[in-house]
C-alpha atoms as a PDB file:
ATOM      1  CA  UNK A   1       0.005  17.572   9.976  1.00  0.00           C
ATOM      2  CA  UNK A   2      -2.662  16.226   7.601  1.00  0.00           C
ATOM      3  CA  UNK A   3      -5.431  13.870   8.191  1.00  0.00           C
ATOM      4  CA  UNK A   4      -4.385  10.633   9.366  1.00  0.00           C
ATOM      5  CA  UNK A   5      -4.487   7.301   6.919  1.00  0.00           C
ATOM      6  CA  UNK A   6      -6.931   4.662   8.456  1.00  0.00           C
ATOM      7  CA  UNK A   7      -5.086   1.489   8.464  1.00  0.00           C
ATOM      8  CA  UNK A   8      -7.658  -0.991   9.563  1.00  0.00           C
ATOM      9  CA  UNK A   9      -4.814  -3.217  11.667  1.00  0.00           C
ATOM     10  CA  UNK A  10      -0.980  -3.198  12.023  1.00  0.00           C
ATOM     11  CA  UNK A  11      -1.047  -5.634   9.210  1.00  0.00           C
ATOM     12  CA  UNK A  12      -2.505  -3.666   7.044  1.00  0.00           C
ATOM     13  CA  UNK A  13      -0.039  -0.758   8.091  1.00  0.00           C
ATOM     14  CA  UNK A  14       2.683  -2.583   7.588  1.00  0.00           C
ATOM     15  CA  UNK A  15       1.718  -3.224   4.098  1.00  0.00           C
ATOM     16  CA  UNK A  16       1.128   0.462   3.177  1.00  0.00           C
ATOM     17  CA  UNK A  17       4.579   1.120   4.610  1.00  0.00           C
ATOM     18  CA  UNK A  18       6.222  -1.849   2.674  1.00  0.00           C
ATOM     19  CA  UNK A  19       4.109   0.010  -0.400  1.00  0.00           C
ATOM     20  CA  UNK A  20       5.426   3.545   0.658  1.00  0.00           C
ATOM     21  CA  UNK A  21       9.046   2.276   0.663  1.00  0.00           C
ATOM     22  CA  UNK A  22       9.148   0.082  -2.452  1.00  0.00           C
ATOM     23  CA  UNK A  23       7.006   2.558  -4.789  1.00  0.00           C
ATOM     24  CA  UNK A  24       7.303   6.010  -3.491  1.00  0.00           C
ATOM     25  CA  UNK A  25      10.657   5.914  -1.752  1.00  0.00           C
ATOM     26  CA  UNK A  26      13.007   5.395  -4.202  1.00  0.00           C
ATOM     27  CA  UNK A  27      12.003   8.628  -6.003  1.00  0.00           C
ATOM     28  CA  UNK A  28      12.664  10.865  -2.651  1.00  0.00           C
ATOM     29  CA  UNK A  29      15.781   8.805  -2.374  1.00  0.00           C
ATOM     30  CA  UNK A  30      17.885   7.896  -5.299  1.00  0.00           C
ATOM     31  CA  UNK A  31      20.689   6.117  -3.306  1.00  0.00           C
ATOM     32  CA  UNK A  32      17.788   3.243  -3.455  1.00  0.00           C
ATOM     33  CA  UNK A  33      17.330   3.448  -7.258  1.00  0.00           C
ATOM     34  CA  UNK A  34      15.178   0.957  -7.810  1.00  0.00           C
ATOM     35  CA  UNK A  35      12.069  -0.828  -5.254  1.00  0.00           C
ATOM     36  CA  UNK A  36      14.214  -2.632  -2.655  1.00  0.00           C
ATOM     37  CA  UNK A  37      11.222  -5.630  -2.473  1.00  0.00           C
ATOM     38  CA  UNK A  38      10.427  -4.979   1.445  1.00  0.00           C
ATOM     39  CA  UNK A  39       8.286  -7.251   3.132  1.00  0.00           C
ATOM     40  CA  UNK A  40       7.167  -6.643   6.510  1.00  0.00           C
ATOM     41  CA  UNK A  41       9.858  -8.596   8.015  1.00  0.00           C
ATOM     42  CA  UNK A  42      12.782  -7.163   6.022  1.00  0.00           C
ATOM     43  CA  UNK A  43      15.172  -5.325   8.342  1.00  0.00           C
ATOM     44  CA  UNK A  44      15.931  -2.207   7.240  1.00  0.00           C
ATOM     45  CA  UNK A  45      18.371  -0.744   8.973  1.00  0.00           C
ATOM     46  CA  UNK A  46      20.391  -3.801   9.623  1.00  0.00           C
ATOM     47  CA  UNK A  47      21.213  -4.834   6.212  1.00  0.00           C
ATOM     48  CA  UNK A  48      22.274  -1.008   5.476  1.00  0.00           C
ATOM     49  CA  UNK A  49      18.720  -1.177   2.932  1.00  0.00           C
ATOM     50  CA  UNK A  50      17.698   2.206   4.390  1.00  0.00           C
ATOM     51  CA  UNK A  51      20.448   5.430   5.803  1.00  0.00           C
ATOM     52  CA  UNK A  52      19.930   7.870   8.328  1.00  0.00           C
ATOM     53  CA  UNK A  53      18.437  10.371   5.286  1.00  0.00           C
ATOM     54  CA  UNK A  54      15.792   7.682   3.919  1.00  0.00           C
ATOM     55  CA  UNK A  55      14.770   6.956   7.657  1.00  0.00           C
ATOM     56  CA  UNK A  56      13.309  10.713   7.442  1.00  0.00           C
ATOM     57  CA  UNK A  57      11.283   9.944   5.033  1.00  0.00           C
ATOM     58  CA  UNK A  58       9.977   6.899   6.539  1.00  0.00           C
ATOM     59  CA  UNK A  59       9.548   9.014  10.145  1.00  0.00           C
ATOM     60  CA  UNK A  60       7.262  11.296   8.169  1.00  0.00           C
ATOM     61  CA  UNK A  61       5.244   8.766   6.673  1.00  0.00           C
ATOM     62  CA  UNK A  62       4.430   7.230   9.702  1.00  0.00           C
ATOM     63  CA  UNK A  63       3.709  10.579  11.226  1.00  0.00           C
ATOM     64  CA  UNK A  64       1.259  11.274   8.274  1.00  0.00           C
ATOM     65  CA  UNK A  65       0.053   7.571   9.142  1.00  0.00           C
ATOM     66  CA  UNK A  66      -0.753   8.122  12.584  1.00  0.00           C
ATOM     67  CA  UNK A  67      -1.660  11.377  12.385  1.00  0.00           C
ATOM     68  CA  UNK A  68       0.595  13.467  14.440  1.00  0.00           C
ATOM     69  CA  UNK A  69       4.391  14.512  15.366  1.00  0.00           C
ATOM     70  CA  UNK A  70       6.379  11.588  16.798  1.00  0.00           C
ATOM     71  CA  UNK A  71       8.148  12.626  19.905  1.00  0.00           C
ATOM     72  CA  UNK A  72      12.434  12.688  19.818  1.00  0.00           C
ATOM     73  CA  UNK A  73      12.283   9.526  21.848  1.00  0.00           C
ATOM     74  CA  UNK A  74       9.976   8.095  19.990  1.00  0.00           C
ATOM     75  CA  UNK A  75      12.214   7.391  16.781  1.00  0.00           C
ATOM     76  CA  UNK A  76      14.825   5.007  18.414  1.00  0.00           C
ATOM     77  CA  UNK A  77      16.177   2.268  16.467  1.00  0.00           C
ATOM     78  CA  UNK A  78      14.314  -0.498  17.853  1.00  0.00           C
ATOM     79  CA  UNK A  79      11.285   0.891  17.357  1.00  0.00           C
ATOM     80  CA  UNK A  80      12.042   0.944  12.992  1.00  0.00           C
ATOM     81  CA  UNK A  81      13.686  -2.684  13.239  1.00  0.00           C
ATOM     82  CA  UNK A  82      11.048  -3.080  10.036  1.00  0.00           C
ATOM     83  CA  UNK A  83       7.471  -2.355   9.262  1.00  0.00           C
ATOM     84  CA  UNK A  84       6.212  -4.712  11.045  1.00  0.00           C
ATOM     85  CA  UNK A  85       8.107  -3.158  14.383  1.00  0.00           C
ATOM     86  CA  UNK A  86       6.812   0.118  13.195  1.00  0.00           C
ATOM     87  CA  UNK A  87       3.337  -0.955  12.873  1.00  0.00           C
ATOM     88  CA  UNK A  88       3.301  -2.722  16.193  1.00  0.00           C
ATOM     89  CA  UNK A  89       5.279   0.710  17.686  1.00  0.00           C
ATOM     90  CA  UNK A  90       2.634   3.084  15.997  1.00  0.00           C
ATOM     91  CA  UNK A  91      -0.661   1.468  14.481  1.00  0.00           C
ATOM     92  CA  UNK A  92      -3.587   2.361  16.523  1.00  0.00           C
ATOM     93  CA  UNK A  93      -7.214   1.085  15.653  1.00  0.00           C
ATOM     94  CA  UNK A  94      -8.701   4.126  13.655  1.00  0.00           C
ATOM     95  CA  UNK A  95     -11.739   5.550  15.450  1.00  0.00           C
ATOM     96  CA  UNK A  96     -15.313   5.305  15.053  1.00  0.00           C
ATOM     97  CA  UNK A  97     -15.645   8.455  13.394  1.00  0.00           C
ATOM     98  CA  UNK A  98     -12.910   8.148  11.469  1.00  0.00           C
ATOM     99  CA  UNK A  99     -14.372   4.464   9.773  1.00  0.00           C
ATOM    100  CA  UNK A 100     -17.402   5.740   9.413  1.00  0.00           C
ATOM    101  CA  UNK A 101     -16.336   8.642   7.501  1.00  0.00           C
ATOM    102  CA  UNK A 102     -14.483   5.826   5.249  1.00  0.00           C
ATOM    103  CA  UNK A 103     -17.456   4.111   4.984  1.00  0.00           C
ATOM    104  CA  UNK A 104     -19.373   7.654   3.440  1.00  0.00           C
ATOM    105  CA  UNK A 105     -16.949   7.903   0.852  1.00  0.00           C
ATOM    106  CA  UNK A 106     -16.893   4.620  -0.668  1.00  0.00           C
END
């Protein structure tokens, strides 16, 4: 598992997910083609925008995000409703350490 990605608050990671799925995800998943548009509040499973294969992608981002492995009962549906469900499901405020160590790299 790699470092984790400071999000300063669940807005802010639901903005880099939005970002993850409209500019990175349609290259790992060509059934999307093109950027869908996502906002935060765009369902994504509802509306069929994301399948079981693209949610995998998405699960891994998040685990990259947070920094560790989500648990099996951890990826339920109404926990990835859309990224703002996700963010308020997984976003934790990043640590001391972990903004300061931003900070020293700016």
């Amino acid at each position: 598992m790699s470092a984790r990605r400071a999000h300063p608050s669940p807005e802010a990671f639901a903005e880099a997910l939005c970002a993850f799925v409209n500019d990175e995800l349609p290259a790992l998943h060509a059934r999307l083609g093109r950027s869908p548009g996502v906002t935060p509040a765009t369902p994504l499973f509802a509306t069929g925008l994301l399948d079981s294969l693209a949610v995998l992608h998405v699960v891994a981002w998040v685990e990259e995000a947070i920094g560790r492995p989500l648990a099996i009962d951890e990826v339920v549906m109404n926990r990835f409703q859309d990224a703002r469900t996700i963010a308020a499901s997984f976003w934790t405020a990043p640590s001391a350490t972990a903004e300061e160590s931003h900070a020293l790299t700016r």
